[in-house]
Structure formats: structure tokens, C-alpha cells
Protein backbone atom coordinates (compact mmCIF):
# COMPACT_ATOMS: atom_id res chain seq x y z
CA UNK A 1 0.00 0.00 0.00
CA UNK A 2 1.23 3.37 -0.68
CA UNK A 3 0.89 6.10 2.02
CA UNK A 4 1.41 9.66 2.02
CA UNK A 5 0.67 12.93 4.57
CA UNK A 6 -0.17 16.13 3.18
CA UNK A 7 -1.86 18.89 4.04
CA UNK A 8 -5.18 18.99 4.08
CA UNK A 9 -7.88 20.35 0.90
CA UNK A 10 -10.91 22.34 1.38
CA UNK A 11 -11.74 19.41 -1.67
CA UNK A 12 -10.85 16.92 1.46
CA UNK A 13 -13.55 18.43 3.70
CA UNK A 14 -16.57 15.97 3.04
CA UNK A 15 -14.23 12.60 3.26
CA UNK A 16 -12.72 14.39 6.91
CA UNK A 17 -16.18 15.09 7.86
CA UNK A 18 -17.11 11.18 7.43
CA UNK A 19 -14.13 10.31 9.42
CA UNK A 20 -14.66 13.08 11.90
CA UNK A 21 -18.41 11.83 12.25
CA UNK A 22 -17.19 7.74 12.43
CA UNK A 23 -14.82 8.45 14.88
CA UNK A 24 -16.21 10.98 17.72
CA UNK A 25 -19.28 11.01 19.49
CA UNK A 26 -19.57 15.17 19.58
CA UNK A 27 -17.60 15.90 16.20
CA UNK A 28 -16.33 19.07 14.65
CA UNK A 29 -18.68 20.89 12.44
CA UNK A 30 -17.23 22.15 8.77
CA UNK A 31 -17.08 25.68 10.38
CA UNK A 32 -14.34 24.77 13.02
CA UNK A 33 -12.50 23.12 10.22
CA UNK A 34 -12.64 26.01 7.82
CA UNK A 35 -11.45 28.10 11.05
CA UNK A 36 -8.04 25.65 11.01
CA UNK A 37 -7.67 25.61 7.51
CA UNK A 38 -7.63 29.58 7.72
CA UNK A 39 -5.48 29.91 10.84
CA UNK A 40 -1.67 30.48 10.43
CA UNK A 41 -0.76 28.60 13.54
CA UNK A 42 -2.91 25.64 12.84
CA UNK A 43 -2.26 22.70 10.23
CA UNK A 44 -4.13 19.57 9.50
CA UNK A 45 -2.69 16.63 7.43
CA UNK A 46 -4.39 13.86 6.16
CA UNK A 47 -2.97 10.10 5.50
CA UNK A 48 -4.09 9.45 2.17
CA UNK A 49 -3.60 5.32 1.23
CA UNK A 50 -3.63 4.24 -2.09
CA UNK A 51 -5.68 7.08 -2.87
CA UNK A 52 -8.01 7.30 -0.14
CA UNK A 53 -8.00 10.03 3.03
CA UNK A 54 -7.38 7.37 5.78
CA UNK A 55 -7.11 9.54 8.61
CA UNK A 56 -5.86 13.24 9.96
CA UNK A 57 -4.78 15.39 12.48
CA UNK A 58 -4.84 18.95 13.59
CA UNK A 59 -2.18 20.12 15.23
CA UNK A 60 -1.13 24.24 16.39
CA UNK A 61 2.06 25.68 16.37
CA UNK A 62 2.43 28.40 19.23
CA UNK A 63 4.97 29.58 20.70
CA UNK A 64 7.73 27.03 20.14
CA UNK A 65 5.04 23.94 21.05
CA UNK A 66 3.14 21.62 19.11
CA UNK A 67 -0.40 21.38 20.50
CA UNK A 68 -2.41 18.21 18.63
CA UNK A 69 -5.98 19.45 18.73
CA UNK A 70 -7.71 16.38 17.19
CA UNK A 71 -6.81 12.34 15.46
CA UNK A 72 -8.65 10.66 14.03
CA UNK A 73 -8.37 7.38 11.70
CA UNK A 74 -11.15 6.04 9.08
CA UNK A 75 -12.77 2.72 11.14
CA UNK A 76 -11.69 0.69 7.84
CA UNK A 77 -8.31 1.33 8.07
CA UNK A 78 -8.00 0.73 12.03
CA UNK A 79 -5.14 -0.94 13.56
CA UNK A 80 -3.33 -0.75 9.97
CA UNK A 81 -0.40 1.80 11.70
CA UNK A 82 -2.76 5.18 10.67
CA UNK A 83 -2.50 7.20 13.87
CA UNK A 84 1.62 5.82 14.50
CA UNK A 85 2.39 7.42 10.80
CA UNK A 86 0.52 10.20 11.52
CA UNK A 87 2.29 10.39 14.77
CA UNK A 88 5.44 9.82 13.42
CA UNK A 89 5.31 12.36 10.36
CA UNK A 90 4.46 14.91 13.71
CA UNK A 91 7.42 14.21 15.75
CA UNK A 92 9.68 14.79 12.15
CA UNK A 93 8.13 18.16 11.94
CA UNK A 94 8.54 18.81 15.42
CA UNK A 95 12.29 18.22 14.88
CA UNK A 96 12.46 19.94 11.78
CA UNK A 97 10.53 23.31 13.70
CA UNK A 98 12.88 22.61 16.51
CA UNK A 99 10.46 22.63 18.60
CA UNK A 100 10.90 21.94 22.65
CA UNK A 101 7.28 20.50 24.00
CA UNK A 102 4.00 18.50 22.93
CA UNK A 103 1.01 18.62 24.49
CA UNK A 104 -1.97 16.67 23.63
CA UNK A 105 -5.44 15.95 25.57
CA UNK A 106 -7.24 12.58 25.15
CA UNK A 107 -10.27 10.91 26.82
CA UNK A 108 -9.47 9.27 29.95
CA UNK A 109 -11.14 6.17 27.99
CA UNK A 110 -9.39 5.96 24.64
CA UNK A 111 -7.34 3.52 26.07
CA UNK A 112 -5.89 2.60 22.45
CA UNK A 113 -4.93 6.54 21.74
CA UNK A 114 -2.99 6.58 25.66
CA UNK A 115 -1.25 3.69 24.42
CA UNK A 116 -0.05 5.22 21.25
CA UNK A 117 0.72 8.60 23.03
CA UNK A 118 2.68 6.40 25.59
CA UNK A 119 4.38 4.58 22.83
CA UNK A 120 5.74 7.80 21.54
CA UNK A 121 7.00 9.17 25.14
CA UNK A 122 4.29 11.27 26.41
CA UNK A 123 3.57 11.23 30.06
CA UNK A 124 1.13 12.28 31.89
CA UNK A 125 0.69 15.57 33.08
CA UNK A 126 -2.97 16.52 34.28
CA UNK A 127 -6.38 15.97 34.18
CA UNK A 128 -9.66 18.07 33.17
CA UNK A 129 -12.25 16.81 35.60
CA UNK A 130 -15.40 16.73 33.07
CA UNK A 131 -14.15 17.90 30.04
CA UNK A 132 -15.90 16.78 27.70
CA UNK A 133 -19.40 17.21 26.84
CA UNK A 134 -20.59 14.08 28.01
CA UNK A 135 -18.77 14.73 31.26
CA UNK A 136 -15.99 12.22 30.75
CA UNK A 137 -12.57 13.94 32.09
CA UNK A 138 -9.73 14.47 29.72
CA UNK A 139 -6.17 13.77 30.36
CA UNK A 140 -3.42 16.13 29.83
CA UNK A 141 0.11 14.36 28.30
CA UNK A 142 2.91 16.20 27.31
CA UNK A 143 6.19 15.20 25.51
CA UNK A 144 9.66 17.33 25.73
CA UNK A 145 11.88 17.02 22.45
CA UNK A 146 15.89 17.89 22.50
CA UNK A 147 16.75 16.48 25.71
């Protein structure tokens, strides 16, 4: 299969819309999109495989520190390494921006994303008692780069 990241299309926005809708229960509308696409701190890239958008992820550039706002991955392309690439393409910019901290926030539940995060050498580093609509808390990870 052949993989690539780019940056994201307003000609993407209806395939990340699916995949925004598939994969969280209180998803982004197109207007909160359009608002990253427009930003100049904020980038999303999508994982297109063998010509399909597989997955994405938003991520802000402020102040020296990468802040990933939102991951997602296409349920038919799950556990096939989606959110790792996507993950991995990150930490390459992060080196290439030079950039000294991640932070990230995840659902105290999405076991599978902790792991990932944990994989990649973010620790914990808070929590948001009911964060999230719903009322589920969010925890607060952070990675440091150059050390």
C-alpha cells in the first residue's frame, strides 16, 4: 500500500467530515475546520492510502510547542499503523521546527490513543475533571523534544 501525509484540501472536507463523524461522538462541524484551515498557527494533514483520506490530524504551532488538537483514523483502516504514521510524520516536523514541548489531551477512555501517546513518550501531566461534553474527564500528556 502506498501512504502519504499532506496537508489537508478544502476538496478533502466531506471525506474528513465522514471520518470526523465515524470516529467521535460530539464531532467538529465544517465551520471549526474552515477556522483551522484559515489559521496560520494551525495545520491539518491527512494520511491518504492508495488514494483514499485514511485519517488526519490537527495540530497548532504556538509559541515554540506543538499542540495536537484532534486524530482521528477512518474505522476501515483501524489498527493498519494510521495514527503511529501520523504520529510519526508529527514528531519529524517537530524536529524539523525545533520545537521543545507536545502537548496533547485525550479521553481518559481511549485507552488505544494513551497507548499510542505512551508509545511515543508522552507522560502524563494533568487531568480536566469533566471535560468533555458528556462529562468524561480528559487527560493532559505532554512530551519534551531535545533532551
Amino acid at each position: 500500500m502506498t501512504a502519504t501525509i499532506r496537508p489537508m484540501q478544502p476538496a478533502d472536507m466531506n471525506r474528513v467530515l465522514a471520518i470526523e463523524r465515524q470516529c467521535h461522538g460530539y464531532p467538529w462541524p465544517e465551520e471549526i475546520f474552515n477556522d483551522e484551515l484559515a489559521a496560520d498557527h494551525a495545520h491539518i494533514d491527512v494520511l491518504e492510502e492508495d488514494g483514499e483520506i485514511a485519517g488526519y490530524l490537527c495540530w497548532w504551532l504556538i509559541a515554540g510547542e506543538i499542540e495536537i488538537q484532534n486524530v482521528a483514523t477512518a474505522l476501515r483502516y483501524r489498527r493498519r499503523g494510521v495514527g503511529r504514521r501520523l504520529m510519526e510524520y508529527l514528531l519529524a516536523e517537530a524536529a524539523r521546527l525545533e520545537v521543545s514541548r507536545m502537548l496533547l489531551e485525550v479521553r481518559v477512555g481511549n485507552v488505544g490513543a494513551i497507548a499510542l501517546y505512551r508509545a511515543f513518550g508522552f507522560t502524563d501531566c494533568g487531568l480536566r475533571r469533566t471535560y468533555y461534553p458528556d462529562g468524561e474527564d480528559a487527560l493532559l500528556m505532554e512530551k519534551f523534544l531535545g533532551e
